[in-house]
Protein backbone atom coordinates (compact mmCIF):
# COMPACT_ATOMS: atom_id res chain seq x y z
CA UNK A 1 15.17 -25.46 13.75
CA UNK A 2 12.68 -25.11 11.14
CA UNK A 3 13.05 -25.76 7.63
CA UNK A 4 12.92 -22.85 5.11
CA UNK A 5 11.07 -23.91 2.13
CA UNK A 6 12.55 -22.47 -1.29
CA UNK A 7 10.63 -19.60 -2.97
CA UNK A 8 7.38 -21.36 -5.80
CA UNK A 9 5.35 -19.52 -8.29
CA UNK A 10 3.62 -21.66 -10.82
CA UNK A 11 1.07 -20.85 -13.14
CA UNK A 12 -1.22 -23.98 -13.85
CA UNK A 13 -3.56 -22.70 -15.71
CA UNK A 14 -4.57 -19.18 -17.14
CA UNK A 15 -8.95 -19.09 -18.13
CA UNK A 16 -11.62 -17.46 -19.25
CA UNK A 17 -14.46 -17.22 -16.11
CA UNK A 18 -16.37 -14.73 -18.21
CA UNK A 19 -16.75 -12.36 -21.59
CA UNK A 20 -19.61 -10.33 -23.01
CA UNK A 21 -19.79 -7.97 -25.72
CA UNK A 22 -22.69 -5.76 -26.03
CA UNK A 23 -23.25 -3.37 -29.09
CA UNK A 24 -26.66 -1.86 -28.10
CA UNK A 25 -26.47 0.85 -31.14
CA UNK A 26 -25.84 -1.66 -33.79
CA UNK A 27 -26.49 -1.56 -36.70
CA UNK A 28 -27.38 1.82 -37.07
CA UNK A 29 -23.28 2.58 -35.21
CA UNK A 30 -22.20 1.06 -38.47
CA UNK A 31 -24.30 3.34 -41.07
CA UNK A 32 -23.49 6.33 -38.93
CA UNK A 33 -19.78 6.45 -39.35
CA UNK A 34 -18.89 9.80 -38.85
CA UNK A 35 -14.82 9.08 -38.13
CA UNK A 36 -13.87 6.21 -35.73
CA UNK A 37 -12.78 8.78 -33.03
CA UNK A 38 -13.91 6.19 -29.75
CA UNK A 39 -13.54 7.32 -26.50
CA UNK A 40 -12.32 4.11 -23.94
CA UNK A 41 -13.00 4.11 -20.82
CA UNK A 42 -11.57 1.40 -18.47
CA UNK A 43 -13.11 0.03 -15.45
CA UNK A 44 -10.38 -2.70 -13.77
CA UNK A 45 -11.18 -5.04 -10.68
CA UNK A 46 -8.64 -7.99 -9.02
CA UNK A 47 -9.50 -10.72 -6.32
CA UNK A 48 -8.11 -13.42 -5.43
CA UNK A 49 -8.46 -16.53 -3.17
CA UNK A 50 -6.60 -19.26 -1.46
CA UNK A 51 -8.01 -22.51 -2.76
CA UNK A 52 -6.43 -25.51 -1.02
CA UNK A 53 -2.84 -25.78 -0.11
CA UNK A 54 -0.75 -23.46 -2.04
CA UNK A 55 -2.95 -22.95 -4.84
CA UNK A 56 -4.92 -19.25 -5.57
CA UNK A 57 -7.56 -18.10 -7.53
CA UNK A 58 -6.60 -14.48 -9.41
CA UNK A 59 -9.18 -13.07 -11.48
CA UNK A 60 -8.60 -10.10 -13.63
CA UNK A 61 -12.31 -8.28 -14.34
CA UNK A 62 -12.23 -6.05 -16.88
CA UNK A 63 -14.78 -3.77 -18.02
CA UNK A 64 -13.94 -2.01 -21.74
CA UNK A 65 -16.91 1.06 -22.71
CA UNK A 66 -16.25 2.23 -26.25
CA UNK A 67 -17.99 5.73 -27.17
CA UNK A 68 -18.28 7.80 -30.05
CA UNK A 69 -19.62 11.01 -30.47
CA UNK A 70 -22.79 11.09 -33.12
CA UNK A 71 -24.27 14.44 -33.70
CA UNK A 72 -22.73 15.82 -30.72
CA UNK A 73 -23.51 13.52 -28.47
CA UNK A 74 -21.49 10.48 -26.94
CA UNK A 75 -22.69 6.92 -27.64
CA UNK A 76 -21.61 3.43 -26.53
CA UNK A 77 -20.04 1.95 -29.22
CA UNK A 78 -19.94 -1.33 -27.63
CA UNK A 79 -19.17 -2.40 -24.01
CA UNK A 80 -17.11 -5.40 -23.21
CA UNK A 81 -16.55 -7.27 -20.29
CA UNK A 82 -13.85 -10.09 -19.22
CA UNK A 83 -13.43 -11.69 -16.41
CA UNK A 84 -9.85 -13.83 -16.66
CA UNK A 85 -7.96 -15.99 -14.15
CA UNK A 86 -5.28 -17.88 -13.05
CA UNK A 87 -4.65 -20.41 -10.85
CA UNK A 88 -0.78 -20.04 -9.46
CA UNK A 89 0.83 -22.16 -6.87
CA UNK A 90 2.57 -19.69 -3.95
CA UNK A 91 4.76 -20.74 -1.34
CA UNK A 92 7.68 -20.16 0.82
CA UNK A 93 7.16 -16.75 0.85
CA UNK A 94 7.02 -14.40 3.25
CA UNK A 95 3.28 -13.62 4.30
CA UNK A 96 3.94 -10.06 4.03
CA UNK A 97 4.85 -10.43 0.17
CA UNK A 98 2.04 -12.84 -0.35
CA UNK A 99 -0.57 -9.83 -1.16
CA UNK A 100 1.94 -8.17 -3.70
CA UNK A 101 1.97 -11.62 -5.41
CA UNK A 102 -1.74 -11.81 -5.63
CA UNK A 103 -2.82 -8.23 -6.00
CA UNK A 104 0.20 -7.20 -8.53
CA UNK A 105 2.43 -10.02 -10.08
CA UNK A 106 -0.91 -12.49 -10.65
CA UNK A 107 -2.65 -9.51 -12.17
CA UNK A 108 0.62 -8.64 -14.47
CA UNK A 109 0.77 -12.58 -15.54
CA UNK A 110 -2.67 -12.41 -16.45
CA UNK A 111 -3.52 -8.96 -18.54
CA UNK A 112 -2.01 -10.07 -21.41
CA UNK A 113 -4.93 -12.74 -21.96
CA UNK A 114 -7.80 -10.24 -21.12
CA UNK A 115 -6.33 -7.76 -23.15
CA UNK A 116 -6.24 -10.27 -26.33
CA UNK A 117 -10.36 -11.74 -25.15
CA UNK A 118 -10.91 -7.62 -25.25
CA UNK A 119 -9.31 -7.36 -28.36
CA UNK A 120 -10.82 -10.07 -29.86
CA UNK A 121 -14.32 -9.16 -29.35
CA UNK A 122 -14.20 -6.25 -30.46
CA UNK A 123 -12.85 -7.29 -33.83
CA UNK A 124 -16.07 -10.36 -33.86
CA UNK A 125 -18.38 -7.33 -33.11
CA UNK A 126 -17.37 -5.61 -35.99
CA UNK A 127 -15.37 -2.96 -34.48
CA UNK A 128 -11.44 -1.81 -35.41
CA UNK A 129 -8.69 -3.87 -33.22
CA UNK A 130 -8.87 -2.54 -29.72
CA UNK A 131 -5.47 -2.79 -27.61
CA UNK A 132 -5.38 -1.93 -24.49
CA UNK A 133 -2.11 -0.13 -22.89
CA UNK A 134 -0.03 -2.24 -20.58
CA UNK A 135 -0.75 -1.38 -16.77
CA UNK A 136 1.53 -0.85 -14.26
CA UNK A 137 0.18 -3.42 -11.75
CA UNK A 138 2.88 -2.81 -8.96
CA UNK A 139 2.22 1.25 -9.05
CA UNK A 140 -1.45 0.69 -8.75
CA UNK A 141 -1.06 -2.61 -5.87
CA UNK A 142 1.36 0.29 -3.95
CA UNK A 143 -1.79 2.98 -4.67
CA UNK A 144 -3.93 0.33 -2.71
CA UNK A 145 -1.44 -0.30 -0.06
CA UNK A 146 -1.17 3.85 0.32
CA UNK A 147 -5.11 4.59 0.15
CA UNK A 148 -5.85 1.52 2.67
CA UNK A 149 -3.30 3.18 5.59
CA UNK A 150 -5.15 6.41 4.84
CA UNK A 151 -8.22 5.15 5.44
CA UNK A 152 -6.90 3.23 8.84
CA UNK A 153 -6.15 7.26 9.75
CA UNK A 154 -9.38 8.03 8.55
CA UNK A 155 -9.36 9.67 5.21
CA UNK A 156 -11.70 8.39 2.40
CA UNK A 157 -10.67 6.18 -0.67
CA UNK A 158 -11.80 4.73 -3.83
CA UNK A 159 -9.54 2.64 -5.23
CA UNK A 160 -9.57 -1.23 -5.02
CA UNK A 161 -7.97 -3.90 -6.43
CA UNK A 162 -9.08 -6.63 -4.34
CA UNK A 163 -12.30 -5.85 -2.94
CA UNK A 164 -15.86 -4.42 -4.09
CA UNK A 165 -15.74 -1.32 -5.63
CA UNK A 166 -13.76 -1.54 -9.25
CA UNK A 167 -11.25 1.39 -9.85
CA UNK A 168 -12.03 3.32 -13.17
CA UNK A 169 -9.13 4.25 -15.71
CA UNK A 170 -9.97 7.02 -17.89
């Protein structure tokens, strides 16, 4: 008879892969104030990877554009992008739950850290505090899950949080 293992999740270690903050209309953004009335747009990628043993890779990509309209017209603001991860020990799971783990609950335990990198750039850029809503990981994993068994029938998809193409949040 084999031996059930009991149920593991463990984060070991939550880190910053990769940030960038690009303000290509500074200064003159700055002597221009008309109103801070930005317009965020919200591009938002997960993959993951098995490393050795138990251990995955999650990283949470996100890509923050800040606009503001100047004399009718929108500019970026600033543009920032973060690339966070975690490394989480999984096992004695089912296999079937193992890509909700990765593609929802790693993402959830992770957001909060690219939302503060986001946050704080923005502030070091010389921008007002930027904080990003919470997402509803599990909604947009289940999205996934729908969109790729559409596809299987044949019917066209964009969304993707564990593959190429980044979804976009408007």
């Amino acid at each position: 008879m084999a031996e059930e293992k009991t149920p593991t999740f463990r984060i070991h270690k939550i880190f910053t892969k990769d940030s960038s903050f690009e303000s290509p209309r500074a200064p003159d953004i700055f002597v221009n104030d008309q109103g801070w009335q930005p317009k965020v747009g919200l591009q938002l990628n997960s993959e993951s990877r098995k490393l050795k043993g138990d251990i995955f890779e999650c990283c949470l990509t996100l890509t923050v554009t800040v606009s503001v309209s100047i004399e009718e017209k929108d500019e970026t603001a600033y543009l920032v992008e973060v690339k966070q991860a975690g490394l989480f020990e999984v096992s004695g799971i089912a296999d079937q739950q193992l890509p909700h783990m990765l593609g929802a609950y790693c993402p959830n335990v992770i957001f909060p850290f690219a939302r503060q990198q986001v946050c704080d750039l923005a502030i070091a850029g010389g921008f007002p505090q930027l904080l990003l809503e919470p997402i509803n990981f599990d909604a947009l994993f289940a999205q996934q899950q729908q969109q790729a068994a559409q596809k299987k029938q044949g019917e066209g998809v964009d969304l993707n949080l564990g593959g190429d193409k980044p979804e976009t949040l408007q």
